[in-house]
Protein backbone atom coordinates (compact mmCIF):
# COMPACT_ATOMS: atom_id res chain seq x y z
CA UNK A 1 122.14 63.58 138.76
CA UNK A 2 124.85 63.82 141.23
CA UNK A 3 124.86 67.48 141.47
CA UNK A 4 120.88 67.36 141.33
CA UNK A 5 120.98 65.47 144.69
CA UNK A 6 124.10 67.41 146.09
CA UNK A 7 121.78 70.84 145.83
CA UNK A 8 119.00 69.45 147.43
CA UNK A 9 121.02 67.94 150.02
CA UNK A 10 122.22 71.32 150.71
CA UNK A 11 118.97 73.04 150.59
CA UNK A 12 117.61 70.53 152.88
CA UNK A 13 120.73 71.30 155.70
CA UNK A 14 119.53 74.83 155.45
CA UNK A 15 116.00 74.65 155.65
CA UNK A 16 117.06 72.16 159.02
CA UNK A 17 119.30 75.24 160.47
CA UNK A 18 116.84 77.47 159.80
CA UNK A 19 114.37 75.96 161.16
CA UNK A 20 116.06 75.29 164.53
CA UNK A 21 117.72 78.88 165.13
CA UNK A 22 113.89 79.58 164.76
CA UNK A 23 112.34 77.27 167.37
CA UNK A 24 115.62 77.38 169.45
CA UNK A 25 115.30 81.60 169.83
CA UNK A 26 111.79 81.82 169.83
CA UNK A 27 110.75 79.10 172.89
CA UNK A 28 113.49 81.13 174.75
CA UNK A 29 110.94 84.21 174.83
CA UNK A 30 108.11 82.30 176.65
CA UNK A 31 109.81 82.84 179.91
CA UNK A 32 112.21 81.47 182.61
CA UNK A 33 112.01 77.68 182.97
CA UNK A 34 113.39 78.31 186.23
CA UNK A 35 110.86 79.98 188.09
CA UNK A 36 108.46 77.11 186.63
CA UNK A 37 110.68 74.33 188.29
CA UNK A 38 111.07 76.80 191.66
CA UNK A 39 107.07 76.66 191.66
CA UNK A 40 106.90 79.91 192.68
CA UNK A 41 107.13 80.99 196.52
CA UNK A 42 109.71 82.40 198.12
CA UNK A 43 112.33 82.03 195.53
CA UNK A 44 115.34 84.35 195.92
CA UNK A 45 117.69 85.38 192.83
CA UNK A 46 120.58 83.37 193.76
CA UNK A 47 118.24 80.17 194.03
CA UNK A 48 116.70 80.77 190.40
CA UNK A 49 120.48 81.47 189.71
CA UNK A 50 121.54 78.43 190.42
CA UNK A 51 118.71 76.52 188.22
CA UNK A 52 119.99 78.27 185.21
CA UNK A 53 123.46 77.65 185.99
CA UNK A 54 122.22 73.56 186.49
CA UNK A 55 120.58 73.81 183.45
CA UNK A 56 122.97 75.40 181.14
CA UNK A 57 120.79 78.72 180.51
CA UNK A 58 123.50 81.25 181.57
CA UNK A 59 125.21 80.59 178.56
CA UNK A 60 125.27 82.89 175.60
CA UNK A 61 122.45 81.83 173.25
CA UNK A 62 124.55 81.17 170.16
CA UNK A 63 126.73 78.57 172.67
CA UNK A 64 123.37 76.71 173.67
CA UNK A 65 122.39 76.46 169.92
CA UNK A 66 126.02 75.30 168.74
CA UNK A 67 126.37 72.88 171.55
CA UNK A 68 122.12 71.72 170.44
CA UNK A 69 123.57 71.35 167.09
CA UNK A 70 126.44 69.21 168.36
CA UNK A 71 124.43 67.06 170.34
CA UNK A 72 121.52 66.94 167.30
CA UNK A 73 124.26 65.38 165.23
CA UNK A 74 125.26 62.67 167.84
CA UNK A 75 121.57 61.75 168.48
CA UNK A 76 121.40 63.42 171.36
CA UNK A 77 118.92 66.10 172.16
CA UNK A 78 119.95 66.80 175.90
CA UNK A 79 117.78 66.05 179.41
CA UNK A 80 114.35 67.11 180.24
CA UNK A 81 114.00 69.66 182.48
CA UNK A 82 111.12 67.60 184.56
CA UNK A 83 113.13 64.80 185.60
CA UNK A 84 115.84 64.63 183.64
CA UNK A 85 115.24 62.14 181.47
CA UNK A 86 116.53 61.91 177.63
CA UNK A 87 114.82 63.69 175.49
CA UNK A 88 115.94 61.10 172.40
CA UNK A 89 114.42 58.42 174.90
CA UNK A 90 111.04 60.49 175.14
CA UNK A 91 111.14 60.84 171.53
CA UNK A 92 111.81 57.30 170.38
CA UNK A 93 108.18 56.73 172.72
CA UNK A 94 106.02 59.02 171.31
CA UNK A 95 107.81 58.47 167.57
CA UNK A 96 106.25 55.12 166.60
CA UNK A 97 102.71 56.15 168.36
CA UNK A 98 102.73 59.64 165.54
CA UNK A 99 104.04 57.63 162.30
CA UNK A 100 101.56 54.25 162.94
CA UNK A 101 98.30 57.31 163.69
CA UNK A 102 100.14 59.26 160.30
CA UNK A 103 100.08 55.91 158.43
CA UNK A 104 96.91 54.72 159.30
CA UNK A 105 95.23 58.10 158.32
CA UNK A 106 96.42 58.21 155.00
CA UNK A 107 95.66 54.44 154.17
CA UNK A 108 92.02 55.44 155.30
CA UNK A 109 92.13 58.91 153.14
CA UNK A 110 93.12 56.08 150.11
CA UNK A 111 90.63 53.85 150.52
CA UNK A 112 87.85 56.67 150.93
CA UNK A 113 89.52 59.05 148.22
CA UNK A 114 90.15 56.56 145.26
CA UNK A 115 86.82 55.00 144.84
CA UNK A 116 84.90 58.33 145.78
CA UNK A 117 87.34 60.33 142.96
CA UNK A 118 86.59 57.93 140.56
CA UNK A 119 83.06 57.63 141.02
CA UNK A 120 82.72 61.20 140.37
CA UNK A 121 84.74 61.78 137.41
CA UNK A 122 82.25 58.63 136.05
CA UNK A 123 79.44 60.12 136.70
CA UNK A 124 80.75 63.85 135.07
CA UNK A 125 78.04 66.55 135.74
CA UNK A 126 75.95 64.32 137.51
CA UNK A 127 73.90 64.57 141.07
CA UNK A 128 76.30 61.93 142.46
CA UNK A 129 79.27 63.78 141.63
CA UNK A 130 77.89 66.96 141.92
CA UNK A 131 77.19 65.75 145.65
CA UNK A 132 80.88 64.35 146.16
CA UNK A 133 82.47 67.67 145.26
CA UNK A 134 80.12 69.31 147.59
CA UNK A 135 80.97 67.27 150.47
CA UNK A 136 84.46 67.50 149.34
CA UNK A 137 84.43 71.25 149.87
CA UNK A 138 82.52 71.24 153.40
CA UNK A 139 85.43 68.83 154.82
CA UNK A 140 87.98 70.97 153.51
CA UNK A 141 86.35 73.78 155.34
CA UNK A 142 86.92 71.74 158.46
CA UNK A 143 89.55 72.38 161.17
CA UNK A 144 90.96 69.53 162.17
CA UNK A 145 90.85 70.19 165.94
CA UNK A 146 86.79 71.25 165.93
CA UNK A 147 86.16 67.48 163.52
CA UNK A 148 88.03 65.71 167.00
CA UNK A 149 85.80 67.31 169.47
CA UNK A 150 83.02 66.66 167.57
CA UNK A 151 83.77 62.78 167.05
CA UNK A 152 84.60 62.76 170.45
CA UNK A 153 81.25 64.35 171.38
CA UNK A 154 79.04 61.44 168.63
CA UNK A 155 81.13 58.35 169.34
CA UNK A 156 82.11 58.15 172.94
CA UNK A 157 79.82 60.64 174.57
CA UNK A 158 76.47 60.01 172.70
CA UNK A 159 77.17 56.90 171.19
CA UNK A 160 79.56 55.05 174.00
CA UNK A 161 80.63 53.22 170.82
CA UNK A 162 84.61 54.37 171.37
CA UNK A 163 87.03 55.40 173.99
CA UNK A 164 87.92 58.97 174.05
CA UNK A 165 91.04 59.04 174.78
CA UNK A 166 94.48 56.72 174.82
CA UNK A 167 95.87 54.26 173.13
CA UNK A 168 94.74 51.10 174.59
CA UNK A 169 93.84 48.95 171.60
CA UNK A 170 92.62 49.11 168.13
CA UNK A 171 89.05 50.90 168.49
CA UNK A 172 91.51 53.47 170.22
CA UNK A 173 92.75 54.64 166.43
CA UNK A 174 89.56 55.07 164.58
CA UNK A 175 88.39 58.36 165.83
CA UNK A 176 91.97 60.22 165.62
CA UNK A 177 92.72 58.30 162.32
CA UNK A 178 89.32 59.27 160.69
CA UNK A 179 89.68 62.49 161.76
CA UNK A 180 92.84 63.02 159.37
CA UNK A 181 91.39 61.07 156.90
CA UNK A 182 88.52 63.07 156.18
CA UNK A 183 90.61 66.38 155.86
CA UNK A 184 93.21 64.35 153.54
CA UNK A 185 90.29 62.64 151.95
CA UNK A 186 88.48 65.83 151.31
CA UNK A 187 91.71 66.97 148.71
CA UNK A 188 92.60 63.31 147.36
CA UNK A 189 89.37 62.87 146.54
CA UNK A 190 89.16 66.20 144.28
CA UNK A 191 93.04 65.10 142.89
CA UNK A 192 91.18 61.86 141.85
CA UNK A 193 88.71 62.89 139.90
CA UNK A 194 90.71 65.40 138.28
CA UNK A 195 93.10 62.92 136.92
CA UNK A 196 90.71 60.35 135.90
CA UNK A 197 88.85 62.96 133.76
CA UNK A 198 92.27 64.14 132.25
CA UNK A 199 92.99 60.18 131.77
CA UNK A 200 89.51 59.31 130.67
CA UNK A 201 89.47 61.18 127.36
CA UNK A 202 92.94 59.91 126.11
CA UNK A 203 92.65 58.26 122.94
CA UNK A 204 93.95 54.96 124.33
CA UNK A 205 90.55 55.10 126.66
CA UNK A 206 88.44 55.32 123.80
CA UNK A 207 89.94 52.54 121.87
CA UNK A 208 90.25 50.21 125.16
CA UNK A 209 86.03 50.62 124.90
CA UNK A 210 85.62 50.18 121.34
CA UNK A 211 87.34 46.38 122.00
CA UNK A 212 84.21 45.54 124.29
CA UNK A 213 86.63 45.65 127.53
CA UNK A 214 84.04 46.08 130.36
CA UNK A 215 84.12 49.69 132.19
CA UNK A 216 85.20 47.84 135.29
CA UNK A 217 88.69 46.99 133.14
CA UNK A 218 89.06 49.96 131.28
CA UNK A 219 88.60 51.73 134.51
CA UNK A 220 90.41 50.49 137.53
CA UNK A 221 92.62 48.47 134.73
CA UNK A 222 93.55 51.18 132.23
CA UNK A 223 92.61 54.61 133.50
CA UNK A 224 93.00 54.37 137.14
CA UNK A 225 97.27 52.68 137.09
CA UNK A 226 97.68 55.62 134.75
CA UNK A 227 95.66 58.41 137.25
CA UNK A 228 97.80 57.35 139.48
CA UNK A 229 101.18 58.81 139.01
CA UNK A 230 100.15 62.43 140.49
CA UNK A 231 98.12 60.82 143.27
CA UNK A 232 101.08 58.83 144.59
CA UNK A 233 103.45 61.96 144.30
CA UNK A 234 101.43 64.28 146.20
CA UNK A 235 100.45 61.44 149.25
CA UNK A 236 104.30 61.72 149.44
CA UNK A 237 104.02 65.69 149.58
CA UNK A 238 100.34 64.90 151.94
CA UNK A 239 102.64 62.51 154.37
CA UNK A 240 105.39 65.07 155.61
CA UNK A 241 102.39 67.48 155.74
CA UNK A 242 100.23 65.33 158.03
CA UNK A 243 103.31 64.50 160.44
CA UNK A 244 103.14 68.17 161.23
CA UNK A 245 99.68 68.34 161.13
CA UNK A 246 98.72 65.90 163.18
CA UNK A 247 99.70 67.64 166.50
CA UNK A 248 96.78 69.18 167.20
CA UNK A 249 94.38 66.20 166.96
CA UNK A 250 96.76 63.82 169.04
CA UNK A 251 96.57 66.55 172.01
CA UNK A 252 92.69 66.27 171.23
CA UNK A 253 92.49 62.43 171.55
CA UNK A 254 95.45 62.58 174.30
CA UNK A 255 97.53 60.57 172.24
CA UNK A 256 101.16 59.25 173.28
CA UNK A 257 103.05 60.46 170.54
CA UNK A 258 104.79 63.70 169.47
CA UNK A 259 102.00 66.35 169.54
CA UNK A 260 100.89 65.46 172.89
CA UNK A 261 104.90 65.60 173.70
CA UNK A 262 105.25 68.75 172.33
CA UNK A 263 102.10 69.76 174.21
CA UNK A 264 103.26 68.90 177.85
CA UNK A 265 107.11 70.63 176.90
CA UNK A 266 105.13 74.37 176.55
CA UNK A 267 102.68 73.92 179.34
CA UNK A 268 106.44 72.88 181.50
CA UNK A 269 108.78 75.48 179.21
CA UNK A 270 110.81 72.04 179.19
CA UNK A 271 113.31 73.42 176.42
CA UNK A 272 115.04 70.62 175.42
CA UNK A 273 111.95 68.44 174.93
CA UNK A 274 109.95 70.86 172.58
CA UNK A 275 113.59 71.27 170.63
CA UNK A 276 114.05 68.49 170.12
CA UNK A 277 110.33 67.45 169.19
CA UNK A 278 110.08 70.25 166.78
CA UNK A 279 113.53 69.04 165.19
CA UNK A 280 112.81 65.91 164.94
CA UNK A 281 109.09 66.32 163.14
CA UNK A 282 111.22 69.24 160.92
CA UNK A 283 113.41 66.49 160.09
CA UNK A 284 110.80 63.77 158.84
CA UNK A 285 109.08 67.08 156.46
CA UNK A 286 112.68 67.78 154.99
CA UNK A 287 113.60 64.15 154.50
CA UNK A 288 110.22 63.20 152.74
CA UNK A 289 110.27 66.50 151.00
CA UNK A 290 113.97 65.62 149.96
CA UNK A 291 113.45 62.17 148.58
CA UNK A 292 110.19 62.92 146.44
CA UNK A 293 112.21 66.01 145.11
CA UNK A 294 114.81 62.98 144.01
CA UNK A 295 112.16 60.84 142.66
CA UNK A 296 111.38 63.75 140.29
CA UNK A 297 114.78 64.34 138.88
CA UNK A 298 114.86 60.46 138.64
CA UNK A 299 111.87 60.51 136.39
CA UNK A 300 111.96 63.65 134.93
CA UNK A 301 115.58 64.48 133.50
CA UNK A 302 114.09 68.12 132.78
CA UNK A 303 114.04 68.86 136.74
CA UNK A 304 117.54 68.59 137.31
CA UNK A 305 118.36 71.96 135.79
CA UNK A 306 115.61 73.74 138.06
């Protein structure tokens, strides 16, 4: 098991690397941060040479990445370019604002998915879950940025029922969280029923019904703990998916966390911010990737010689 964890560990440091030399060489082609902080006007060489020379940019590029890596390690991720401030400070703001929008989604995609996904595999063939799959299918064909505009268009705009924007109290999360949901819901939902018509027609089903236990405790009691297990592994898989995902709809909703960071860095070319957002949102994926991989090997013994 050691060397299990050891080569995932390993993989996980690369993937990490990779991942920065990427973002580190490719936000490096969408131009000269110092002509944005110049604003333009009469700006003469030496002046924009000096901003680089300020900001470290002179350097070779593979000295900026080592000394990024360096300061990645320590915690620290360097100064904005618009004011200077920490960029770990900037992150540990919009941080908590991304993981409580991420966690809130998926416990809504749960509590929409499970009930829905077992209703259908129930009713097998039926109109009702004929009707779910459908529905299923149409939010799947969703993007999540045109389902935002649109709530934003029906609830605040039409309706006046919610703010549009912010985060200024708890109506503030049900558009943005809903608007995850129903793309998570729309493939939990399908996982759902899938498994509960794979657990359904076990054998152990079948005699749970022919000892009079009512459907409600054969179902939610019997087949549903048991439809679990791949539901739980893949919301694991689903969270370090919607971290990244969610960028897009907390620009949409102008929400304070990372996406709306991130956002802000490219309109600014503020290098060190969108680094160091990017890093840090690779960083949840590979860590949340990294421990379900673990959970695997722990209860599989098979996947440790993958």
């Amino acid at each position: 098991m050691a060397g299990f964890i050891l080569k995932r560990l390993l993989q996980a440091v690369f993937v990490v690397l990779a991942v920065t030399l990427i973002v580190s060489f490719a936000i490096r082609l969408s131009g000269d941060p110092a002509i944005m902080l110049m604003g333009g006007g009469n700006v003469t060489e030496q002046d924009l040479q000096n901003i680089r020379q300020s900001l470290g940019l002179e350097r070779p590029f593979y000295v900026q990445y080592l000394s990024f890596l360096g300061g990645m390690v320590r915690g620290d991720f360097g100064k904005s370019f618009m004011g200077g401030t920490p960029v770990s400070m900037l992150i540990a703001n919009a941080l908590p604002a991304t993981l409580l929008l991420a966690f809130a989604s998926l416990l809504a995609s749960i509590v929409l998915s499970v009930p829905l996904g077992v209703y259908a595999a129930v009713n097998r063939g039926r109109w009702p879950d004929q009707m779910i799959r459908i529905l299923s299918l149409v939010g799947l064909s969703f993007p999540n940025f045109w389902l935002a505009i649109m709530m934003v268009l029906l609830f605040s705009i039409v309706l006046g029922l919610l703010p549009p924007s912010g985060m200024e109290g708890p109506e503030s999360f049900v558009m943005p969280a809903l608007t995850m949901a129903i793309i998570l819901t729309a493939t939990n939902v399908r996982l759902v029923r899938t498994s509960m018509l794979e657990t359904l027609s076990q054998q152990y089903i079948m005699v749970a019904r022919s000892k009079g236990l009512r459907d409600r405790v054969v179902l939610y009691k019997h087949a549903l703990r048991n439809s679990a297990i791949p539901l739980v592994t893949y919301i694991g898989l689903q969270f370090g998916g919607l971290i990244g995902g969610i960028v897009i709809v907390e620009r949409v909703f102008n929400w304070p966390g990372m996406g709306t960071l991130a956002f802000d860095a490219i309109s600014n070319r503020d290098y060190p911010v969108l680094q160091g957002t990017i890093t840090v949102l690779a960083l949840f994926i590979v860590l949340i990737n990294l421990l379900v991989d673990i959970a695997y090997g722990l209860i599989d013994p098979r996947i440790r010689t993958e």
